[in-house]
N, C-alpha and C. Protein backbone atom coordinates (compact mmCIF):
# COMPACT_ATOMS: atom_id res chain seq x y z
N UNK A 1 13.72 16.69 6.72
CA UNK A 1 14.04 17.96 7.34
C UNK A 1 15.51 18.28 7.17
N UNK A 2 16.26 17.51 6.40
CA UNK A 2 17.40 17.78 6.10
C UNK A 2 17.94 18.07 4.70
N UNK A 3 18.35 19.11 4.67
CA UNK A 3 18.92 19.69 2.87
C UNK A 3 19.95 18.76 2.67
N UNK A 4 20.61 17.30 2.99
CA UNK A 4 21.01 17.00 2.57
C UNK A 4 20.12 15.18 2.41
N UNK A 5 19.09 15.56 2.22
CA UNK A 5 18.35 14.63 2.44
C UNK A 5 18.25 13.61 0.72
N UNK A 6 18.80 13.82 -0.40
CA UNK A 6 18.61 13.45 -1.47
C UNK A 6 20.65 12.37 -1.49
N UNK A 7 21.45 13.49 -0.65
CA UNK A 7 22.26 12.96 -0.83
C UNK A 7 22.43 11.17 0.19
N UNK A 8 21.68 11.50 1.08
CA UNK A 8 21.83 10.40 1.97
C UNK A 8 20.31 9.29 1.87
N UNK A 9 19.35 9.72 0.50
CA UNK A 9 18.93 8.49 0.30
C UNK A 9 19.97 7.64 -1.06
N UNK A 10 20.72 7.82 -1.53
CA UNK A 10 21.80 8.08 -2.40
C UNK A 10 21.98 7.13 -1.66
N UNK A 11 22.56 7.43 -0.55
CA UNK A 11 23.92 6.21 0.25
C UNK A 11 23.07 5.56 0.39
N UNK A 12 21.50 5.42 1.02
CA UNK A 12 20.88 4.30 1.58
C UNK A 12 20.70 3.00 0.74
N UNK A 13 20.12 3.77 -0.90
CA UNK A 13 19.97 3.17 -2.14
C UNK A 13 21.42 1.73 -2.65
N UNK A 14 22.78 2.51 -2.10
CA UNK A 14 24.17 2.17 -1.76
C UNK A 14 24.16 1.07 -1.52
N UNK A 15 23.76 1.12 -0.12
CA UNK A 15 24.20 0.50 1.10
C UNK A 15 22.93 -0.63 0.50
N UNK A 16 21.83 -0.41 0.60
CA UNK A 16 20.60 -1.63 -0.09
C UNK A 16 21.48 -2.27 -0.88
N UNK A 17 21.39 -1.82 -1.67
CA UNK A 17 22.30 -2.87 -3.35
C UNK A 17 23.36 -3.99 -2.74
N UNK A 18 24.06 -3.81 -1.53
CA UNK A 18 24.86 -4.37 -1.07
C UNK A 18 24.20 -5.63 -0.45
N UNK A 19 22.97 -5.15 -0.18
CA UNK A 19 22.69 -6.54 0.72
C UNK A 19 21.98 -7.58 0.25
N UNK A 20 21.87 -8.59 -0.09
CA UNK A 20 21.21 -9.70 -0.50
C UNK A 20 19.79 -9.87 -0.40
N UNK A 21 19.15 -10.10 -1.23
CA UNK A 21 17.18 -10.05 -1.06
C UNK A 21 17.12 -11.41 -1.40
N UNK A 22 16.53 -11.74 0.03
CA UNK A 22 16.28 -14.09 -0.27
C UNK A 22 15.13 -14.10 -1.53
N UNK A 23 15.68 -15.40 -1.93
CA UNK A 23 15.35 -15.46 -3.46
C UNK A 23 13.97 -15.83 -3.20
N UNK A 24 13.16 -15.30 -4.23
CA UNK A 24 11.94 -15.39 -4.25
C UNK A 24 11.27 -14.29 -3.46
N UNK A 25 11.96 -13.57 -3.33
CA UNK A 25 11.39 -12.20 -2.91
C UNK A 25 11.95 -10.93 -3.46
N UNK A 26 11.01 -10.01 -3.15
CA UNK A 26 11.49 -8.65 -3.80
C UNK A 26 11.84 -7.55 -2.67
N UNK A 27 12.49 -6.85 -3.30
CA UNK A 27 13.17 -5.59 -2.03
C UNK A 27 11.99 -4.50 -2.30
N UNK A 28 11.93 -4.33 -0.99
CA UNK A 28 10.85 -3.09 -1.13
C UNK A 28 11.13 -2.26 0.12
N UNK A 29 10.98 -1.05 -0.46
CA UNK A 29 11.29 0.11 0.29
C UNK A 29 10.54 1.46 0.69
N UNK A 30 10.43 1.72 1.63
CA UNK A 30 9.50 2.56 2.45
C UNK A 30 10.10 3.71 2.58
N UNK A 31 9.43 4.64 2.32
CA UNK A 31 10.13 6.23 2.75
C UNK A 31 9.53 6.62 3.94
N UNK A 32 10.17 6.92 5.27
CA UNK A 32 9.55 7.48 6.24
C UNK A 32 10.17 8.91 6.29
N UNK A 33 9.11 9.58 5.85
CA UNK A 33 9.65 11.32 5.88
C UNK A 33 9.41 12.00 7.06
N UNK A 34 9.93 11.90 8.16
CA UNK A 34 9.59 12.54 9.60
C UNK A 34 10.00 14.22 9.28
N UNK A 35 9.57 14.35 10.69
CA UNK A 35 9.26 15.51 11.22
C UNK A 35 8.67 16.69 10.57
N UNK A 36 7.70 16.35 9.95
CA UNK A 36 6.69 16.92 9.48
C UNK A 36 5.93 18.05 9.96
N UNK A 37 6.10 17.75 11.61
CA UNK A 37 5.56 18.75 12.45
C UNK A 37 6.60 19.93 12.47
N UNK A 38 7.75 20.49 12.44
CA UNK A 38 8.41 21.47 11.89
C UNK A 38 8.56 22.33 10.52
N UNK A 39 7.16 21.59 9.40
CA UNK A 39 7.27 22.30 8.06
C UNK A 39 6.26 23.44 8.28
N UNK A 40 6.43 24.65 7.82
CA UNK A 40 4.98 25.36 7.38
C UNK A 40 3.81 24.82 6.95
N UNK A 41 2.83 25.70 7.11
CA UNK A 41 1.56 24.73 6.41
C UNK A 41 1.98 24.89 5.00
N UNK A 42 2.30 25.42 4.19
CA UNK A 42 2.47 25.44 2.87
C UNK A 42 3.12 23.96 2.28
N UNK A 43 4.37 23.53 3.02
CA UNK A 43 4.88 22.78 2.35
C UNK A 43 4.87 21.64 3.27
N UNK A 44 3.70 21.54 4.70
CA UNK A 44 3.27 20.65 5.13
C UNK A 44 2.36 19.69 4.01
N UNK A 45 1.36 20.74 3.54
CA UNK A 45 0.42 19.85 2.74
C UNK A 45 0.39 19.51 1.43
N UNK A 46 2.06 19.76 0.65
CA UNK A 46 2.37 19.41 -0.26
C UNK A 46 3.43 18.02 0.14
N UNK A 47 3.59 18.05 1.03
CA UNK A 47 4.55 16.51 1.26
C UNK A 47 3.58 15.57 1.43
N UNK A 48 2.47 16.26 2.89
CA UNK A 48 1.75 15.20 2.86
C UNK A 48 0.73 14.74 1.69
N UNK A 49 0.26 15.48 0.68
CA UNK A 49 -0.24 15.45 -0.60
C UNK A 49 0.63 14.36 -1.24
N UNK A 50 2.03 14.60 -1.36
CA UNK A 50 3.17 13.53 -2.20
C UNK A 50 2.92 12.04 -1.13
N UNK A 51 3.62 12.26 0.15
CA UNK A 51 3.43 11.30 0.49
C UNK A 51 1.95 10.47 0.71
N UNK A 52 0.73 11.19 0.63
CA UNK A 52 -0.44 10.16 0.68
C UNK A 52 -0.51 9.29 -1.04
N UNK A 53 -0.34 10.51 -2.13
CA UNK A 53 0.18 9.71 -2.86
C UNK A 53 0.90 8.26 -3.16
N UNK A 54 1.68 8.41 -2.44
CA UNK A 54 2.88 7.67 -2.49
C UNK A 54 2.70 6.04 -1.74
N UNK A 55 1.86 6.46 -0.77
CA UNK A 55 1.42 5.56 0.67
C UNK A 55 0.93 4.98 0.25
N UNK A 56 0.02 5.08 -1.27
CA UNK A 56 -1.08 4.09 -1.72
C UNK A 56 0.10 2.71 -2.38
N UNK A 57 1.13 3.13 -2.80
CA UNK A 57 1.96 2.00 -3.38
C UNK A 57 3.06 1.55 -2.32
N UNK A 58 3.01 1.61 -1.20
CA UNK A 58 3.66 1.59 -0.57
C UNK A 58 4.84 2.15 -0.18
N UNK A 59 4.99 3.29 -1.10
CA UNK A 59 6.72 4.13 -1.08
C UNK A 59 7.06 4.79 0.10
N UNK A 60 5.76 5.65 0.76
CA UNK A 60 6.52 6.94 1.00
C UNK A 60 5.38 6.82 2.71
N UNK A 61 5.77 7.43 3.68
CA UNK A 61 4.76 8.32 4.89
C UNK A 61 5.24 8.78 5.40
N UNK A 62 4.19 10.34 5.82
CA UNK A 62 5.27 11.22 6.16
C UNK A 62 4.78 11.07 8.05
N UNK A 63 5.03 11.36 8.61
CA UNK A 63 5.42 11.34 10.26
C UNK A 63 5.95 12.33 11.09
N UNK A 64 5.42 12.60 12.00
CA UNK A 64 5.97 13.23 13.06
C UNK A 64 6.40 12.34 14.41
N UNK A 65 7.72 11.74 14.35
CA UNK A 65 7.70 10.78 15.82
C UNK A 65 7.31 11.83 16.92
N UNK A 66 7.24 13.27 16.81
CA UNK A 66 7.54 14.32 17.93
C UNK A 66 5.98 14.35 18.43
N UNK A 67 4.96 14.36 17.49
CA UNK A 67 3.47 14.94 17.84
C UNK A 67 2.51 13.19 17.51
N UNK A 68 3.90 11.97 17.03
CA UNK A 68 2.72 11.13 16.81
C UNK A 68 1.77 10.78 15.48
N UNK A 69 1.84 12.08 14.99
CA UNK A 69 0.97 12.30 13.69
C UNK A 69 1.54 11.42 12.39
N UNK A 70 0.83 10.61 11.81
CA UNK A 70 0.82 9.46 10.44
C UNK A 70 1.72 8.50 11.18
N UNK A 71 2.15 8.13 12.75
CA UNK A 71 2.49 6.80 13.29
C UNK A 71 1.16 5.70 12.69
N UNK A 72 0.11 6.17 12.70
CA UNK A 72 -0.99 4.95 12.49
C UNK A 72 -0.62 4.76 10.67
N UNK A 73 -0.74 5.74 10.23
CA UNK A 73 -0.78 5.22 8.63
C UNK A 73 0.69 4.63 8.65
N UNK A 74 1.70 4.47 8.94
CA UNK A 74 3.13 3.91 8.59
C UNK A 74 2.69 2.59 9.11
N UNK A 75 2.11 2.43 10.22
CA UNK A 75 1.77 0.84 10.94
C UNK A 75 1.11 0.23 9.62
N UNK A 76 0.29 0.46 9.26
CA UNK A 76 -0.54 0.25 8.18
C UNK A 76 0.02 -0.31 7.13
N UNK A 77 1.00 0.82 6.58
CA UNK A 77 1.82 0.17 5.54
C UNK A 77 2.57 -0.32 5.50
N UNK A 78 3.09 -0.55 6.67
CA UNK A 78 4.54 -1.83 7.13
C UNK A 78 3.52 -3.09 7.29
N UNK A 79 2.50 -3.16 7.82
CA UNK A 79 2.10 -4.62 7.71
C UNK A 79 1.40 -4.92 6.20
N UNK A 80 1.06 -3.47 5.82
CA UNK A 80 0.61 -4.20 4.27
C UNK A 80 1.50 -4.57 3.10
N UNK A 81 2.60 -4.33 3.66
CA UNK A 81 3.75 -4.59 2.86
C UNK A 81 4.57 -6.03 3.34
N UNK A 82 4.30 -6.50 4.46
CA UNK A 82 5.29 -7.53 5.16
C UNK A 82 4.07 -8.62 5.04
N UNK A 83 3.23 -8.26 5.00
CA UNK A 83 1.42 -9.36 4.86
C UNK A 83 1.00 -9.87 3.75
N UNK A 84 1.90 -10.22 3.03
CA UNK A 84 1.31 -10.49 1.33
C UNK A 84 1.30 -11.72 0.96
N UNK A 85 1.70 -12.76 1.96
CA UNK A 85 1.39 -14.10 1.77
C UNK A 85 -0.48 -14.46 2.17
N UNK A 86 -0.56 -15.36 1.39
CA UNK A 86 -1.92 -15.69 1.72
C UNK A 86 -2.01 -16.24 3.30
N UNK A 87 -3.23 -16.03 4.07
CA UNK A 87 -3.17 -16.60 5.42
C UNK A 87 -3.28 -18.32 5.42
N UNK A 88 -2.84 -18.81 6.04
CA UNK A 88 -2.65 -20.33 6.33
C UNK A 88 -3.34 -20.98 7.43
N UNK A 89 -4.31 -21.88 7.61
CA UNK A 89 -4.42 -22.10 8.83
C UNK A 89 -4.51 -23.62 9.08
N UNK A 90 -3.95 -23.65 9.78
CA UNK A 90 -3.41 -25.43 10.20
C UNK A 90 -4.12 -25.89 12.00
N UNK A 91 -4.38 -26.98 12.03
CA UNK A 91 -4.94 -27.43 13.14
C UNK A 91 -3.86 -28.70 13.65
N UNK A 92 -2.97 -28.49 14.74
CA UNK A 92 -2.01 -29.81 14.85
C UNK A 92 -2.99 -30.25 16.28
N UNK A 93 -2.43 -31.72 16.45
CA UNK A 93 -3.22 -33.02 17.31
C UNK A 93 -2.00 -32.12 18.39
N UNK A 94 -2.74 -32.42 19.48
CA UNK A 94 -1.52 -32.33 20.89
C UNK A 94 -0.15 -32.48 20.76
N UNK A 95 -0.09 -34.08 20.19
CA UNK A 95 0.85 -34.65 20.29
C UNK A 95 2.17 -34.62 18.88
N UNK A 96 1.35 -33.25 18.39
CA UNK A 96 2.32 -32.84 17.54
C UNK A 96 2.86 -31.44 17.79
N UNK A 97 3.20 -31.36 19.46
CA UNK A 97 4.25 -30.24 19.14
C UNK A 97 5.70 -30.21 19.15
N UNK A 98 6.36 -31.22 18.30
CA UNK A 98 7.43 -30.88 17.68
C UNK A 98 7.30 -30.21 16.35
N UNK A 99 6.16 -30.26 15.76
CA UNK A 99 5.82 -29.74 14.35
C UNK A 99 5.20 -28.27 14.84
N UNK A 100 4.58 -27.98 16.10
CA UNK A 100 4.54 -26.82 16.21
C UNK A 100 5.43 -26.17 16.88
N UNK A 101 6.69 -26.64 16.94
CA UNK A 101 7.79 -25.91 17.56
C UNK A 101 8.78 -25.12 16.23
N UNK A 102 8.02 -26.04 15.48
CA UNK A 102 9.30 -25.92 14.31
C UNK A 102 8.55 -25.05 13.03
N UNK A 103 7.10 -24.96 13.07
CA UNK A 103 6.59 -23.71 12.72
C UNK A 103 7.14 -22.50 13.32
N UNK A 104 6.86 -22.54 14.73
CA UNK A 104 7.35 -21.40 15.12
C UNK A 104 8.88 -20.59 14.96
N UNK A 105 9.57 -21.98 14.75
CA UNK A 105 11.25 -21.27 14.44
C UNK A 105 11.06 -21.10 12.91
N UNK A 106 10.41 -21.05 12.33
CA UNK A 106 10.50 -20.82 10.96
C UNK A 106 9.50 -20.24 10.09
């Protein structure tokens, strides 16, 4: 909702590059395009058109924090994006919770 909205993913893009991505992982980045609920219908259903697009690779969702609206699809794609390890499941004896203490810090 801001016309200067190209210049300040610019800085964000910036400011990313600066920060370190732990090795063995990749940087990935989410567009949350709010306030959606202030566009016309015209160029409501061309963002949300781009952004459902977009949602399928994880880039882009558009949102209204004001009305609520695509809060569920962003949940969605923040855990399908942070969830990409295979699930693990381990069974410890009682008397091993120092090993489940130290899962948990890590």
């Amino acid at each position: 909702a801001s016309a200067d909205s190209d210049a300040q993913a610019k800085d964000v893009e910036a400011v990313l590059k600066q920060i370190e991505t732990p090795e063995g992982k990749t940087r990935r980045v989410l567009e949350v395009w709010n306030k959606i609920d202030l566009l016309d219908e015209e160029a409501r259903e061309a963002v949300l058109g781009q952004a459902e697009r977009l949602a399928k690779e994880g880039e882009a969702v558009a949102v209204s924090a004001w009305t609520g609206e695509g809060i569920e699809p962003l949940r969605e794609t923040i855990a399908r994006l942070i969830d990409d390890d295979p699930e693990t499941r381990m069974t410890l004896a009682p008397e091993q919770g120092e090993a489940l203490a130290w899962l948990y810090e890590h």
